[in-house]
N, C-alpha and C. Protein backbone atom coordinates (compact mmCIF):
# COMPACT_ATOMS: atom_id res chain seq x y z
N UNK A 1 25.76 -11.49 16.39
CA UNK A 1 25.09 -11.34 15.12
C UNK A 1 23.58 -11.21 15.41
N UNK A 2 22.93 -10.82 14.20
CA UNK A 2 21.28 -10.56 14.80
C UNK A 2 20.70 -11.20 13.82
N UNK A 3 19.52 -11.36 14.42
CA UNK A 3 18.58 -12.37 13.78
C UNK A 3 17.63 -11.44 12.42
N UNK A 4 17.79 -12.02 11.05
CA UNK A 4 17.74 -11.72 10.05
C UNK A 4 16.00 -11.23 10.20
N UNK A 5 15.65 -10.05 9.32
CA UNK A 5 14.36 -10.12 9.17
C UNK A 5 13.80 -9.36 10.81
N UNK A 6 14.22 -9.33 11.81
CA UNK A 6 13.60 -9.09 12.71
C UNK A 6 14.62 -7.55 13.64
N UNK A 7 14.11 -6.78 13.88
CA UNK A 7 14.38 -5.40 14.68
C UNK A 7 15.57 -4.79 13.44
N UNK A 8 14.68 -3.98 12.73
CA UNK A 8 15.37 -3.72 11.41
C UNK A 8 16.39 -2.92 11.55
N UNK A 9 16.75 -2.15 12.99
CA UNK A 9 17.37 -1.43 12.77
C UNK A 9 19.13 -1.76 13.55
N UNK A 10 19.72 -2.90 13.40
CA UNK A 10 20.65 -3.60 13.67
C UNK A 10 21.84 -3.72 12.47
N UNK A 11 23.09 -3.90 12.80
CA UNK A 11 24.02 -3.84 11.90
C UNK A 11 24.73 -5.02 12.59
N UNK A 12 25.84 -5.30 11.75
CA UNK A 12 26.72 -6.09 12.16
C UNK A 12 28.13 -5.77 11.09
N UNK A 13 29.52 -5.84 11.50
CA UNK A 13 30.31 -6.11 10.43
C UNK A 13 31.71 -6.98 10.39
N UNK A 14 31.48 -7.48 9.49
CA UNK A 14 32.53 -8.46 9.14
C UNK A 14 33.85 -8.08 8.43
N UNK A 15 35.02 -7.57 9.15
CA UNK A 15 35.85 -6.58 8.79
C UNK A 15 35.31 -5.04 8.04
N UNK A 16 35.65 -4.91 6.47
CA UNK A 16 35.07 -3.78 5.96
C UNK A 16 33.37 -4.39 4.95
N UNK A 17 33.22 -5.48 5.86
CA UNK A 17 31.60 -5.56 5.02
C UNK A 17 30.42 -5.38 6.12
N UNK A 18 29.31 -4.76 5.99
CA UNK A 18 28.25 -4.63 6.64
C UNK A 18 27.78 -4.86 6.23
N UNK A 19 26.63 -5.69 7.28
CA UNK A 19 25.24 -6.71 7.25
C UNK A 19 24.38 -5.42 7.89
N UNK A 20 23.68 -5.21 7.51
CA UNK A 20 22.54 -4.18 8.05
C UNK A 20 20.90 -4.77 7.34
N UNK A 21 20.23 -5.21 8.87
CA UNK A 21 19.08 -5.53 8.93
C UNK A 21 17.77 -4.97 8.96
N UNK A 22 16.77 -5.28 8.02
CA UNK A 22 15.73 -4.81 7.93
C UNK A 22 14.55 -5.99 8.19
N UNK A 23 13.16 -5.21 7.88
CA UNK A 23 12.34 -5.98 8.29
C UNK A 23 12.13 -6.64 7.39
N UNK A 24 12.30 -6.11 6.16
CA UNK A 24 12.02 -7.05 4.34
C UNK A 24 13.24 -7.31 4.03
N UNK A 25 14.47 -7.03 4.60
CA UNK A 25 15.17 -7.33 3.32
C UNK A 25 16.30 -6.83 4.39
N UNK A 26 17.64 -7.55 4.07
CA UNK A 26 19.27 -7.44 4.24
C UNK A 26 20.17 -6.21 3.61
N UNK A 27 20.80 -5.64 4.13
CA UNK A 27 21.60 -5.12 3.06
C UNK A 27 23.02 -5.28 3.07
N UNK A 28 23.64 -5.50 2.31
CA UNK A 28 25.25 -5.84 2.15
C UNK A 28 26.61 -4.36 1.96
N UNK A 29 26.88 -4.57 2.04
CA UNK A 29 27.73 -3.81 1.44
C UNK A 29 29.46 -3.71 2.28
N UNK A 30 29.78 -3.13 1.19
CA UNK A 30 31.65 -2.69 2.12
C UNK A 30 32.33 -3.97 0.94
N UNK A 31 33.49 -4.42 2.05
CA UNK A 31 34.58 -4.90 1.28
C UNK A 31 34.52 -6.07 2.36
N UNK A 32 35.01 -7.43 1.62
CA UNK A 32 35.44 -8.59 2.66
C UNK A 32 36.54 -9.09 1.53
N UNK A 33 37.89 -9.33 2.49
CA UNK A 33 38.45 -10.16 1.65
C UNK A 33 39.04 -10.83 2.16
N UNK A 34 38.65 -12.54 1.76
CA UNK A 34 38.89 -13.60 2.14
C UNK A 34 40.20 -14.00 1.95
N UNK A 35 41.32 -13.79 3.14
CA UNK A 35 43.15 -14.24 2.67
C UNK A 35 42.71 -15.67 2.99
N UNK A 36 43.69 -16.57 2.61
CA UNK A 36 44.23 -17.61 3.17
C UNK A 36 44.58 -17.82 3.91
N UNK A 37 44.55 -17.71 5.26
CA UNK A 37 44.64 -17.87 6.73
C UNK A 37 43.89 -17.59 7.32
N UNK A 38 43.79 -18.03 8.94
CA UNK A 38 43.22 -18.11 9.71
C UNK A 38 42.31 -17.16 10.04
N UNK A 39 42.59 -15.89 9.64
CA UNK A 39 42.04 -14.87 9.78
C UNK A 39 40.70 -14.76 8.55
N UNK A 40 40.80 -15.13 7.39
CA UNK A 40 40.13 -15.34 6.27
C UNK A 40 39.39 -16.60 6.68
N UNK A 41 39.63 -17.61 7.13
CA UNK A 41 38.67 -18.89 7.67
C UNK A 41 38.03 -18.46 8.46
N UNK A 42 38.12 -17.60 9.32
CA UNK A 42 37.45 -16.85 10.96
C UNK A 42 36.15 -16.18 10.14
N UNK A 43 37.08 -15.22 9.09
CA UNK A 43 35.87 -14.53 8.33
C UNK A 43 34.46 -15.23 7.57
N UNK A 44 34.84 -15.46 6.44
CA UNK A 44 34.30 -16.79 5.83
C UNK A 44 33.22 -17.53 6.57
N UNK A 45 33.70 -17.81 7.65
CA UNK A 45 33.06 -19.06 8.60
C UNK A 45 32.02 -18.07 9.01
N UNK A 46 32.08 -16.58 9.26
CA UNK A 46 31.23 -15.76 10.04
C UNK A 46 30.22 -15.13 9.15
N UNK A 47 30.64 -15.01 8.10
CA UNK A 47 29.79 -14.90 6.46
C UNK A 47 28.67 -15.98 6.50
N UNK A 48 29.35 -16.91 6.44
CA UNK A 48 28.45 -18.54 6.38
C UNK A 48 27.55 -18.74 6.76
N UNK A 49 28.11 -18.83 8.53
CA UNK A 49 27.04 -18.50 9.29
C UNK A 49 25.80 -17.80 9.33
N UNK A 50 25.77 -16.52 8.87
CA UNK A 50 25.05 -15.35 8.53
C UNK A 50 24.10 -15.85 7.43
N UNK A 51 24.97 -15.82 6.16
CA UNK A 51 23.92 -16.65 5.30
C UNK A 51 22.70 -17.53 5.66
N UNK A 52 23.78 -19.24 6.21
CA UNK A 52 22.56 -19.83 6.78
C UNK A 52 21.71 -19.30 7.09
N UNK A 53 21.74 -18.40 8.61
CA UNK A 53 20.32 -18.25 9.17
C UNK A 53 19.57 -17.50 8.28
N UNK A 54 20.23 -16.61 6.91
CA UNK A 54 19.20 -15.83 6.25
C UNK A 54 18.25 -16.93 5.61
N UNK A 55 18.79 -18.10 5.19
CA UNK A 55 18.12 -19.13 4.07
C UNK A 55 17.73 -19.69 5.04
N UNK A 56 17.51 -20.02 6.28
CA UNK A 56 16.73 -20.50 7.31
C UNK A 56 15.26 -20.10 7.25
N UNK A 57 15.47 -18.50 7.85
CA UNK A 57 14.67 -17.78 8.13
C UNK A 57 13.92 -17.50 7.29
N UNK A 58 14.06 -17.16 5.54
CA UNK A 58 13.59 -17.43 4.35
C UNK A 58 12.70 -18.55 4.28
N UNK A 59 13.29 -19.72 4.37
CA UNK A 59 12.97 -21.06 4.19
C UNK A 59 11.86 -21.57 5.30
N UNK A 60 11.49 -20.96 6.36
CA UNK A 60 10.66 -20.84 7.42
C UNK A 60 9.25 -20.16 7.41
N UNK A 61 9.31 -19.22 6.48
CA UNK A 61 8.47 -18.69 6.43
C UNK A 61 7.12 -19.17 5.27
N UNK A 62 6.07 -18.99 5.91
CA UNK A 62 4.71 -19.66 4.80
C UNK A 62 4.35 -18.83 4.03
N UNK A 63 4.39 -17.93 3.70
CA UNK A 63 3.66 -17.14 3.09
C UNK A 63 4.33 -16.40 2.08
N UNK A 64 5.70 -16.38 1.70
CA UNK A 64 6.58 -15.52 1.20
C UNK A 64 6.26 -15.15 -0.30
N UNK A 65 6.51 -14.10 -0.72
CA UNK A 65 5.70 -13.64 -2.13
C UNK A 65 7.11 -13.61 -2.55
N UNK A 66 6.11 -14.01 -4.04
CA UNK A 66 7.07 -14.34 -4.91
C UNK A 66 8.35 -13.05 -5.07
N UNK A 67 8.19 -11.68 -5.24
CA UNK A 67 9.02 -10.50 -5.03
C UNK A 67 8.26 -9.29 -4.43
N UNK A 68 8.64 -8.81 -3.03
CA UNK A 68 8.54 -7.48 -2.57
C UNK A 68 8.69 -6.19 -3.40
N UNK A 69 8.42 -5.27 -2.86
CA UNK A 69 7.60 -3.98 -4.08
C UNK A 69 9.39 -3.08 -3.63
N UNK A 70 10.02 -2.90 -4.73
CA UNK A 70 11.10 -2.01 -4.36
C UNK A 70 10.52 -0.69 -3.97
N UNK A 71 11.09 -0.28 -2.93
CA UNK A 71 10.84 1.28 -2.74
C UNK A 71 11.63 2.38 -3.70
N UNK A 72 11.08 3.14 -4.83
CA UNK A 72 11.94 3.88 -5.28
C UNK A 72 11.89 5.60 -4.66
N UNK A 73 13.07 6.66 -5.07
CA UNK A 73 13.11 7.44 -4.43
C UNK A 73 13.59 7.75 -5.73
N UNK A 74 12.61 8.52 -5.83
CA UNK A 74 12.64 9.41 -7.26
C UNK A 74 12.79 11.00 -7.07
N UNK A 75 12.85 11.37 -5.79
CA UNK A 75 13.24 12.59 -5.25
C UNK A 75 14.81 13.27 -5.85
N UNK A 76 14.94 14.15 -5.83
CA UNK A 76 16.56 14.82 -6.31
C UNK A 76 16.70 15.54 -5.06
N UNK A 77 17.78 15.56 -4.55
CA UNK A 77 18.40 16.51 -3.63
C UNK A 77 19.49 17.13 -4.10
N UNK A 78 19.34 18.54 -3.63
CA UNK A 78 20.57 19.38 -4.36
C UNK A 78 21.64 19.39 -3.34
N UNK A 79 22.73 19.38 -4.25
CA UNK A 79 23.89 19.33 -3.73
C UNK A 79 24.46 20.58 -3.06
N UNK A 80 24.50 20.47 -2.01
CA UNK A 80 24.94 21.40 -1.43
C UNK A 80 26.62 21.73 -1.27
N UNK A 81 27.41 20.96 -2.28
CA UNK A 81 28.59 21.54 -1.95
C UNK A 81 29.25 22.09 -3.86
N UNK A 82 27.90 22.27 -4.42
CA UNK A 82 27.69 23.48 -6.20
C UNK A 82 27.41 24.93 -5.33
């Protein structure tokens, strides 16, 4: 797993969910689904983990503003398959 916040350009995934790291900010996405077995505790536990160090690493830091500036992309790209 990689350390949150730092070398943005890192992934990780937890069956069909990806953790993909940036320098401001996490991104989530995909599918996780937690069964009831061992295999779902393995998961879960590796989720967890992940979390923590994000609220660590959060929680570590002095200076943190209250909310970062979203980047918008107000650009249109044409579809190339009209």
């Amino acid at each position: 797993m990689f350390k949150p916040y730092e070398n943005g350009t890192e992934s990780h995934a937890i069956h069909d969910l990806t953790l993909e790291n940036g320098e401001d900010r996490i991104n989530l996405y995909g599918n996780l689904q937690l069964t009831k077995d061992q295999a779902g505790l393995a998961a879960a536990k590796a989720l967890q983990a992940f979390l923590n160090d994000v609220v660590q690493s959060l929680e570590a830091e002095t200076d943190l503003p209250e909310q970062i500036e979203q980047g918008s992309d107000d650009s249109e790209v044409e579809n190339p398959f009209l």
